[in-house]
C-alpha atoms as a PDB file:
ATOM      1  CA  UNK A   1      96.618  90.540  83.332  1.00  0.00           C
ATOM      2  CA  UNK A   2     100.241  91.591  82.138  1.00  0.00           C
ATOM      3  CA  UNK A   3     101.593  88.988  84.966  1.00  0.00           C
ATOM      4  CA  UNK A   4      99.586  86.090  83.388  1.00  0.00           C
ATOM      5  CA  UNK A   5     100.921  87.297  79.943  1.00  0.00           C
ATOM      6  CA  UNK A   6     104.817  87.731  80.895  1.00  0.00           C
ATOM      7  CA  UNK A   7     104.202  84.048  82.260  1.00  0.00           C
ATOM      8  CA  UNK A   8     102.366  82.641  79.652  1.00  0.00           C
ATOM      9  CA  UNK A   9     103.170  84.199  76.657  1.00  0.00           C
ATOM     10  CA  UNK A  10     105.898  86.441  76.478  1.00  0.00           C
ATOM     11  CA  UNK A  11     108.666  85.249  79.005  1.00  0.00           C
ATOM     12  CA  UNK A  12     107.543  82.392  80.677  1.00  0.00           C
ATOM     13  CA  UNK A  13     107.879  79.880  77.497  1.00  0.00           C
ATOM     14  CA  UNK A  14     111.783  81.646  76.008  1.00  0.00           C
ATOM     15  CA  UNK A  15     112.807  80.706  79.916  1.00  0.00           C
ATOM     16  CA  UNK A  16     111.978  77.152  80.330  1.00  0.00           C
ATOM     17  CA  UNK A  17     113.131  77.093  76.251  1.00  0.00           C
ATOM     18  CA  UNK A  18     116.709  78.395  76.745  1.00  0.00           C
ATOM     19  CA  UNK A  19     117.454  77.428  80.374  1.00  0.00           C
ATOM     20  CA  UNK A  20     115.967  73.733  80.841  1.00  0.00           C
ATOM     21  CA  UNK A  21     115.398  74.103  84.249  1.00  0.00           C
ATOM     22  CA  UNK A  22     115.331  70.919  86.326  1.00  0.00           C
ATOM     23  CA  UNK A  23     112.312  71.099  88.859  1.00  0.00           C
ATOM     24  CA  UNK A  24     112.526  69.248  91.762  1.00  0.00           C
ATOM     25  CA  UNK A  25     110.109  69.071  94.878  1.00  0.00           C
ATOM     26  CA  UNK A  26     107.689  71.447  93.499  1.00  0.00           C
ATOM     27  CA  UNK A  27     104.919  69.162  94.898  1.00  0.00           C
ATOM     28  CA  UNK A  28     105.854  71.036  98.177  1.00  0.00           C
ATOM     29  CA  UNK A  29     104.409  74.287  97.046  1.00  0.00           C
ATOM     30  CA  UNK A  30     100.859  74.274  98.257  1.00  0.00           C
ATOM     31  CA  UNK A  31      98.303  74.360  95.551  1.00  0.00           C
ATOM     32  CA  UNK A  32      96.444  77.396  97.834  1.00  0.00           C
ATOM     33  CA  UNK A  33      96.617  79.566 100.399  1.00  0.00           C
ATOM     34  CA  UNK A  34      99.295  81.673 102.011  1.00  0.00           C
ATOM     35  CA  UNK A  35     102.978  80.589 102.183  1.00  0.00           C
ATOM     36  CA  UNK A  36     106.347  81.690 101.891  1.00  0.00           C
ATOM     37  CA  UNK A  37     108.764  81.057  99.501  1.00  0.00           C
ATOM     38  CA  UNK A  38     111.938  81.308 100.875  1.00  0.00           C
ATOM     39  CA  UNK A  39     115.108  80.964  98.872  1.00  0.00           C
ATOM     40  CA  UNK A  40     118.801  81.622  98.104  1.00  0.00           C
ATOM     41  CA  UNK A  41     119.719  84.682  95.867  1.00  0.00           C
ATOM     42  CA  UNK A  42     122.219  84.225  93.368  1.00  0.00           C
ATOM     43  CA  UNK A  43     121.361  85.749  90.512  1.00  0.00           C
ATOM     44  CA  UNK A  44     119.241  88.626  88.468  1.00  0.00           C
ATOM     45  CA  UNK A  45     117.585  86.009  86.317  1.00  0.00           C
ATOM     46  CA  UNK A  46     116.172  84.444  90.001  1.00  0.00           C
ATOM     47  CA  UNK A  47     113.423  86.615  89.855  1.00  0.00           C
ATOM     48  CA  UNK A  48     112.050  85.595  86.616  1.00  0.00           C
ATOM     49  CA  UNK A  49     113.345  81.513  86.734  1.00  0.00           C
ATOM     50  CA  UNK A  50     111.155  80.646  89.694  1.00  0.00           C
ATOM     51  CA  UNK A  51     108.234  82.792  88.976  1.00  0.00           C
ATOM     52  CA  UNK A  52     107.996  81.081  85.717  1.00  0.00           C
ATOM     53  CA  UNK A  53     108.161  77.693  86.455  1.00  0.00           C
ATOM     54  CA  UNK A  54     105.614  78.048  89.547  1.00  0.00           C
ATOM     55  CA  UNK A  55     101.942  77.066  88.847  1.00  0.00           C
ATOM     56  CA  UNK A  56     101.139  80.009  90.668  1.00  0.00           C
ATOM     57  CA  UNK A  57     101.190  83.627  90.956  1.00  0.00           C
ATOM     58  CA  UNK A  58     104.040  84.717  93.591  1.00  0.00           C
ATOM     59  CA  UNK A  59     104.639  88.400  94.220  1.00  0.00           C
ATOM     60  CA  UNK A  60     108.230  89.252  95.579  1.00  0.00           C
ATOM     61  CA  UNK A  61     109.530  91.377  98.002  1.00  0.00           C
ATOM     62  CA  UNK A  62     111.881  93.008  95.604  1.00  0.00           C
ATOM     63  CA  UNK A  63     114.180  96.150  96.193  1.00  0.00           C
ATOM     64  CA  UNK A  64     113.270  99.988  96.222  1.00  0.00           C
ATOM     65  CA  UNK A  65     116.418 101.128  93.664  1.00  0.00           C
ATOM     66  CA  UNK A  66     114.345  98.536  90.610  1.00  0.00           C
ATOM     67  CA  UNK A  67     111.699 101.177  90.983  1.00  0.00           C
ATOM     68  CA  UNK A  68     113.587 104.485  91.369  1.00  0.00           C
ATOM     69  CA  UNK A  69     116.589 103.973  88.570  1.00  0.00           C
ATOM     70  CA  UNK A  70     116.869 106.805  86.111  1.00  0.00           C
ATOM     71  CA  UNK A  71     115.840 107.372  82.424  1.00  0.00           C
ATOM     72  CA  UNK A  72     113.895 105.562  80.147  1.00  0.00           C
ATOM     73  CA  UNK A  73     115.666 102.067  81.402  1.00  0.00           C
ATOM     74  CA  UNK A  74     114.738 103.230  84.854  1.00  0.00           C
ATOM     75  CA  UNK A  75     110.814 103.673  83.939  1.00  0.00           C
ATOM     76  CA  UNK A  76     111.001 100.633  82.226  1.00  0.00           C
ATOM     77  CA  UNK A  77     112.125  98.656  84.769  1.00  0.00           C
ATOM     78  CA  UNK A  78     109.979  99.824  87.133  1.00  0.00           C
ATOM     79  CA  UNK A  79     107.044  99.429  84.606  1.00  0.00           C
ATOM     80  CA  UNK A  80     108.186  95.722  84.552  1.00  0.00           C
ATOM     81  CA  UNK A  81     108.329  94.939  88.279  1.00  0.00           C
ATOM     82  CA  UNK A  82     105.377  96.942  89.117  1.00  0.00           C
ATOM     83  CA  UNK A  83     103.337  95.147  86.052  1.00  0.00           C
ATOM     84  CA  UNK A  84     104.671  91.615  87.156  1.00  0.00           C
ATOM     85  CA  UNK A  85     103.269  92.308  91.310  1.00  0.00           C
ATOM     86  CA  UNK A  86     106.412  93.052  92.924  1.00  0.00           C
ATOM     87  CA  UNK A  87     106.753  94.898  95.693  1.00  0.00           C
ATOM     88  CA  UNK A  88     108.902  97.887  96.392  1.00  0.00           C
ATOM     89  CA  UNK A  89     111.489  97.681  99.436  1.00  0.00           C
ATOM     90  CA  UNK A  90     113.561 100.402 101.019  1.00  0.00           C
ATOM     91  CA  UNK A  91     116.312  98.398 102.796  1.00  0.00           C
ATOM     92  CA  UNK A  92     117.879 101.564 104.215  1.00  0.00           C
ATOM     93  CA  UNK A  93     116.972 100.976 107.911  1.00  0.00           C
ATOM     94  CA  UNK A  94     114.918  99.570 111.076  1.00  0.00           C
ATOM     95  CA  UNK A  95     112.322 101.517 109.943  1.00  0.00           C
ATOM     96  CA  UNK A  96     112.153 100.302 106.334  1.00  0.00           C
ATOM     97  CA  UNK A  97     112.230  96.660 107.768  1.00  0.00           C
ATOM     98  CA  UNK A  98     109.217  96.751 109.563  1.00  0.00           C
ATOM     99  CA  UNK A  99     107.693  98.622 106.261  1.00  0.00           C
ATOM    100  CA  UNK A 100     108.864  95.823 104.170  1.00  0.00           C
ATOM    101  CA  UNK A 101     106.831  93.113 106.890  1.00  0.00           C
ATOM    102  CA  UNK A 102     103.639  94.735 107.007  1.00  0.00           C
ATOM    103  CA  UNK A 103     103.567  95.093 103.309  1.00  0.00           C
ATOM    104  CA  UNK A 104     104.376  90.748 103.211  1.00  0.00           C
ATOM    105  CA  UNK A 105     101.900  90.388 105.970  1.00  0.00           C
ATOM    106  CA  UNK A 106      99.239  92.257 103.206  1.00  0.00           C
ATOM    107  CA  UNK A 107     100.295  89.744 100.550  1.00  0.00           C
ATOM    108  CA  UNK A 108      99.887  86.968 102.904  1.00  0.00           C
ATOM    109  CA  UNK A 109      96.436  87.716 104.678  1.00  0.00           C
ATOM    110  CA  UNK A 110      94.977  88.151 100.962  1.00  0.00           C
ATOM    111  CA  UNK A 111      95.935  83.962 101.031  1.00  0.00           C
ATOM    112  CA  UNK A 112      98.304  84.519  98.570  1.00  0.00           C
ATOM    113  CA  UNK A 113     102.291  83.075  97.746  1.00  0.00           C
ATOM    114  CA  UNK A 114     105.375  85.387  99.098  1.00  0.00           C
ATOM    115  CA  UNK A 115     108.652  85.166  97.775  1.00  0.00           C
ATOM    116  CA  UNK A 116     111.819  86.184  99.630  1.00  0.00           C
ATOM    117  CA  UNK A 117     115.368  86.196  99.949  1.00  0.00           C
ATOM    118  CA  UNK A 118     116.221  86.053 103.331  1.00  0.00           C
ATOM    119  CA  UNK A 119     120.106  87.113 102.549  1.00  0.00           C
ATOM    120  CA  UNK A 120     118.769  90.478 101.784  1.00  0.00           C
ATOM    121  CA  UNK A 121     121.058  90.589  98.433  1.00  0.00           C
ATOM    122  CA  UNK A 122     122.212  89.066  95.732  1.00  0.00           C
ATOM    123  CA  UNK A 123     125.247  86.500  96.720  1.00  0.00           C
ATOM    124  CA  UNK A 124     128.539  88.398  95.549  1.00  0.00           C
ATOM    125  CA  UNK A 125     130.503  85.292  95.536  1.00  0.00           C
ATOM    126  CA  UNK A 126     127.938  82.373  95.263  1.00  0.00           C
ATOM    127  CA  UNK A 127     127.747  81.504  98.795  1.00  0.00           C
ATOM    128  CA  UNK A 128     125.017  80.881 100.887  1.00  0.00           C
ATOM    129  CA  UNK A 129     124.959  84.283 103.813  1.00  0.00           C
ATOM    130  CA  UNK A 130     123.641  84.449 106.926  1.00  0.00           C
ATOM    131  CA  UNK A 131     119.715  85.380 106.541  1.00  0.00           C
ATOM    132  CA  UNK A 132     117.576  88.509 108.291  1.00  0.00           C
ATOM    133  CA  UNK A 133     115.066  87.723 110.639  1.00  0.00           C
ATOM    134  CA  UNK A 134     112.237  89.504 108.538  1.00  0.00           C
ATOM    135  CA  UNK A 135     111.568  86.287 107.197  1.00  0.00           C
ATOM    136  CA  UNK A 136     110.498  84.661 110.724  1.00  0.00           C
ATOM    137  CA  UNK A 137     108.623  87.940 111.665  1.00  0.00           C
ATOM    138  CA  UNK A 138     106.484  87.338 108.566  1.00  0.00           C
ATOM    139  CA  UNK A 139     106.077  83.307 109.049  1.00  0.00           C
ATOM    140  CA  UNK A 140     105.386  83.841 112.501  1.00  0.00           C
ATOM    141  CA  UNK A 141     102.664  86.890 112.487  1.00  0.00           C
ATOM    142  CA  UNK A 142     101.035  85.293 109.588  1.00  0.00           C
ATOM    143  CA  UNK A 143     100.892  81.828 110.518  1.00  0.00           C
ATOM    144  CA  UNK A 144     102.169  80.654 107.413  1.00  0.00           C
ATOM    145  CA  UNK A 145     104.080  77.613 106.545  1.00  0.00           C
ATOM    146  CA  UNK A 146     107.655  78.151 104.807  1.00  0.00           C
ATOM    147  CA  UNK A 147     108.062  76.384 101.584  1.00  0.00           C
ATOM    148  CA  UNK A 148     112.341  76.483 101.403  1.00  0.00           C
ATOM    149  CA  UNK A 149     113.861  76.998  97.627  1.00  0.00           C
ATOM    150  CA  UNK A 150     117.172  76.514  96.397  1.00  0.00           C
ATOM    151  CA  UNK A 151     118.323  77.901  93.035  1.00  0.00           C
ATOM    152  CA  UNK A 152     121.263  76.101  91.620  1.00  0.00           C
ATOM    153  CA  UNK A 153     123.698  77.166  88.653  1.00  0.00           C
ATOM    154  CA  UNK A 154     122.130  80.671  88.002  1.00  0.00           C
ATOM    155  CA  UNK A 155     125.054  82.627  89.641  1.00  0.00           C
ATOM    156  CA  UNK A 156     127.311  80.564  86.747  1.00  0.00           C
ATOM    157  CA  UNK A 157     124.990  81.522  83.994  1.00  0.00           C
ATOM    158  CA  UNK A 158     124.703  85.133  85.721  1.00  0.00           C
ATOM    159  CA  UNK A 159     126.828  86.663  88.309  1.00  0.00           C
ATOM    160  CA  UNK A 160     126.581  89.532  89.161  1.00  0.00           C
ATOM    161  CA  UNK A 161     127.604  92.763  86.734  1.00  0.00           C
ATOM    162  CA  UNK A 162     126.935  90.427  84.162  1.00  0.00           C
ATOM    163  CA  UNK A 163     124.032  92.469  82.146  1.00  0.00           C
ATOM    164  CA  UNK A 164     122.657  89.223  80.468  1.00  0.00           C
ATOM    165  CA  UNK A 165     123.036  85.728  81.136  1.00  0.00           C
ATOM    166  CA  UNK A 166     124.741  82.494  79.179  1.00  0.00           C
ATOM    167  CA  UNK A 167     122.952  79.614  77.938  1.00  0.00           C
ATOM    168  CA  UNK A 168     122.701  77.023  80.530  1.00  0.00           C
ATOM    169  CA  UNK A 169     120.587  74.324  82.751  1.00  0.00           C
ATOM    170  CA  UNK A 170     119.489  75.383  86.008  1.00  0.00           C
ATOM    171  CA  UNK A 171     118.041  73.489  88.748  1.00  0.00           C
ATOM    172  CA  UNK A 172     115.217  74.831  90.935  1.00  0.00           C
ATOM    173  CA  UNK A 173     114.832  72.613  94.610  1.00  0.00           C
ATOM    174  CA  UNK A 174     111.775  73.329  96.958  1.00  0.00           C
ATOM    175  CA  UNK A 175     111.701  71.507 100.139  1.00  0.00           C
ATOM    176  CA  UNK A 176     109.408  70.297 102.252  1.00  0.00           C
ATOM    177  CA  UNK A 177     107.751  72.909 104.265  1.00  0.00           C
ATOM    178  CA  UNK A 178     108.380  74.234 107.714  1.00  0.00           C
ATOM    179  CA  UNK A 179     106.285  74.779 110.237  1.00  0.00           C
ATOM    180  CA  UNK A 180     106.552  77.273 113.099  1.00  0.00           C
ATOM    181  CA  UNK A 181     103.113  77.046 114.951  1.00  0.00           C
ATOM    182  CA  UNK A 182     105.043  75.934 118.043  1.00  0.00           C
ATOM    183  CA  UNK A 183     106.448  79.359 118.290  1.00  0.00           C
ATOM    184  CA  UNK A 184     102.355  81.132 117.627  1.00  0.00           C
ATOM    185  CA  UNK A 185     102.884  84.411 119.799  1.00  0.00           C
ATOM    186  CA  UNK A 186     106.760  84.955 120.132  1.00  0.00           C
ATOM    187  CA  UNK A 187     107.607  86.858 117.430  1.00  0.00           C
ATOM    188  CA  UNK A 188     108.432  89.522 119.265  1.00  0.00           C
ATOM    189  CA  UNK A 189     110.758  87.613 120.934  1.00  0.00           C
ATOM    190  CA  UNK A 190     114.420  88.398 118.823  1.00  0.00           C
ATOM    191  CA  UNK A 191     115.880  84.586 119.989  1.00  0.00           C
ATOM    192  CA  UNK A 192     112.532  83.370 118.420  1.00  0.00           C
ATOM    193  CA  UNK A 193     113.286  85.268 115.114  1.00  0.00           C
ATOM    194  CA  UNK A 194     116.765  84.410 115.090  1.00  0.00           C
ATOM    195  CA  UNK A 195     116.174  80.963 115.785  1.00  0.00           C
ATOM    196  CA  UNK A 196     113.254  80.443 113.138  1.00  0.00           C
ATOM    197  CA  UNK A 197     115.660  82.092 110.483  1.00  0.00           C
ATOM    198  CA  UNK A 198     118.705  79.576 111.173  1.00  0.00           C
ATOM    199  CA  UNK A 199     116.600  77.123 110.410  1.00  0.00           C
ATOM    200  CA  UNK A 200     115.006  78.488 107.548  1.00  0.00           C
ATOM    201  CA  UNK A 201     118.545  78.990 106.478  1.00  0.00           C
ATOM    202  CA  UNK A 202     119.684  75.862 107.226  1.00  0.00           C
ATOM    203  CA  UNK A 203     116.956  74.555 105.050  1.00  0.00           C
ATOM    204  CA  UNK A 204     117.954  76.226 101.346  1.00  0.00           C
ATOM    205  CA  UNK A 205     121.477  75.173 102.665  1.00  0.00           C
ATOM    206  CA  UNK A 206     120.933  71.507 102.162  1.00  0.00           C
ATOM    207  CA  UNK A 207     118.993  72.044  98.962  1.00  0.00           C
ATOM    208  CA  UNK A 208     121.831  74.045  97.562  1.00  0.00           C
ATOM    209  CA  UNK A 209     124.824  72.686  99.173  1.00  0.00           C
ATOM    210  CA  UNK A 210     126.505  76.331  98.975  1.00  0.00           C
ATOM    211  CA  UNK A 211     129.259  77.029 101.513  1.00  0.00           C
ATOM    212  CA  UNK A 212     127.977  78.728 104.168  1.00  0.00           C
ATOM    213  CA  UNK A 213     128.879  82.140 105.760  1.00  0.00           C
ATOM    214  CA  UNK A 214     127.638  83.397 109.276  1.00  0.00           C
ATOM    215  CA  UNK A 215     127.810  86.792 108.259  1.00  0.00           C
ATOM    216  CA  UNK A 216     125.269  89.323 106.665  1.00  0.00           C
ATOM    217  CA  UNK A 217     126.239  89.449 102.681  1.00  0.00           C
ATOM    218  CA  UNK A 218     125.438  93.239 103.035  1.00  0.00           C
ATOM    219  CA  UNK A 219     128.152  93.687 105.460  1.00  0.00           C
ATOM    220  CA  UNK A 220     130.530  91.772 103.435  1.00  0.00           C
ATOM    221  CA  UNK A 221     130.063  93.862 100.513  1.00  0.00           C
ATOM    222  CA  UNK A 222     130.849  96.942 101.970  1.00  0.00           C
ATOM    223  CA  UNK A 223     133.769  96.077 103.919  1.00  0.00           C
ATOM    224  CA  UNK A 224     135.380  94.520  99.891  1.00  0.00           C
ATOM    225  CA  UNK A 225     134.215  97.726  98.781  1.00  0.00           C
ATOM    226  CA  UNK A 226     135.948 100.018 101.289  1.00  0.00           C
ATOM    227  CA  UNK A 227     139.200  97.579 100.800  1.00  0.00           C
ATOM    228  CA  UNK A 228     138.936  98.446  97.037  1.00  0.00           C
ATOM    229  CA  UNK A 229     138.319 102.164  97.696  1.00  0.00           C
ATOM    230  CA  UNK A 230     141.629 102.199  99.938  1.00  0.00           C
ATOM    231  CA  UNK A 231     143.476  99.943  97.739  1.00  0.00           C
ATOM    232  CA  UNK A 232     142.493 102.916  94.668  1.00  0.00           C
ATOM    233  CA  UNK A 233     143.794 105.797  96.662  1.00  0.00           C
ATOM    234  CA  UNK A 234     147.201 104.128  98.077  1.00  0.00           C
ATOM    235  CA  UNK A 235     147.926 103.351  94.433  1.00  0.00           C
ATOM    236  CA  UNK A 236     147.678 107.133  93.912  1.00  0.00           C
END
């Protein structure tokens, strides 16, 4: 009930008011049924752009620290993301991972829409980084079609550390969808995964037309973040 009244009511109607956003292919996203949503993360404000402009529900994979931060902004945030469907994810390990796909294999065998960020993370820098394979497991051990989304302009509007975002027109792409019943039974198989991803990846990269890094963003970050750490103590 509170989903259908953030959408409807409350948030759904200020978003499309004050951002504009420019909807294109959203004849791709099936009317019913399970499917994945699979898209580019650039931004806080992508988890409430797409949800809003979707005709329906989609519950996201979303991660573990929106539901564990502290104080009343902590509670209320997970009050939020727990009253809007979203899913808690603990992205600390192997073991996590495979918590994270059984609980998108639930969402997906009730017939209902997944969303996920294959990246793992919000984009740092606004490029496009090389995606995790939990996104094929899922496709694959479901056998679910992959519905591929690319958000354009909301890393301008709100990069990250940015608290609240600028007025501005986004667009929201959704391609065609991609079938992987020719792989039905391999995902086990880690070239299978990693294949399946690439071209899942592939896909949101010609929707978005980001530049494109073969690298995990989550690797990335920490290596900047050790730089900055060193560069801090030499300047001691």
């Amino acid at each position: 009930m509170f989903y259908h009244l953030l959408k409807h009511v409350l948030l759904g109607p200020l978003l499309r008011l004050l951002f504009r956003p420019r909807i294109e292919g959203l004849e791709n996203v099936p009317a019913t049924g399970a499917a994945i949503v699979a898209g580019n993360h650039l931004s806080f404000s992508d988890h409430f752009l797409m949800p809003a402009i979707l005709k329906r529900r989609i519950t996201f994979l979303a991660k573990a620290e929106y539901f564990t931060g502290p104080g009343l902004k902590g509670r209320l945030t997970a009050a939020f993301f727990r009253s809007a469907g979203q899913i808690p994810v603990d992205r600390s390990g192997k073991e996590a991972g495979q918590a994270a796909i059984r609980e998108g294999l639930a969402v997906l065998a009730g017939g209902d829409l997944l969303g996920i960020y294959p990246e793992g993370t919000r984009s740092h820098d606004g490029r496009l980084y090389k995606g995790k394979v939990g996104v094929a497991a899922m496709a694959l051990g479901a056998g679910v079609p992959v519905i591929p989304c690319a958000m354009v302009g909301t890393f301008e509007i709100q990069p990250p550390g940015r608290k609240l975002p600028r007025l501005g027109r986004v667009t929201i792409r959704f391609g065609e969808p991609l079938d992987f019943s020719r792989y039905a039974g391999l995902e086990g198989e880690r070239a299978v995964l990693r294949a399946v991803t690439d071209e899942i990846m592939s896909a949101i990269l010609a929707l978005s037309g980001q530049e494109y890094v073969d690298r995990y963003a989550g690797e990335v970050k920490a290596e900047q973040e050790e730089e900055r750490r060193r560069a801090r103590r030499s300047q001691r």
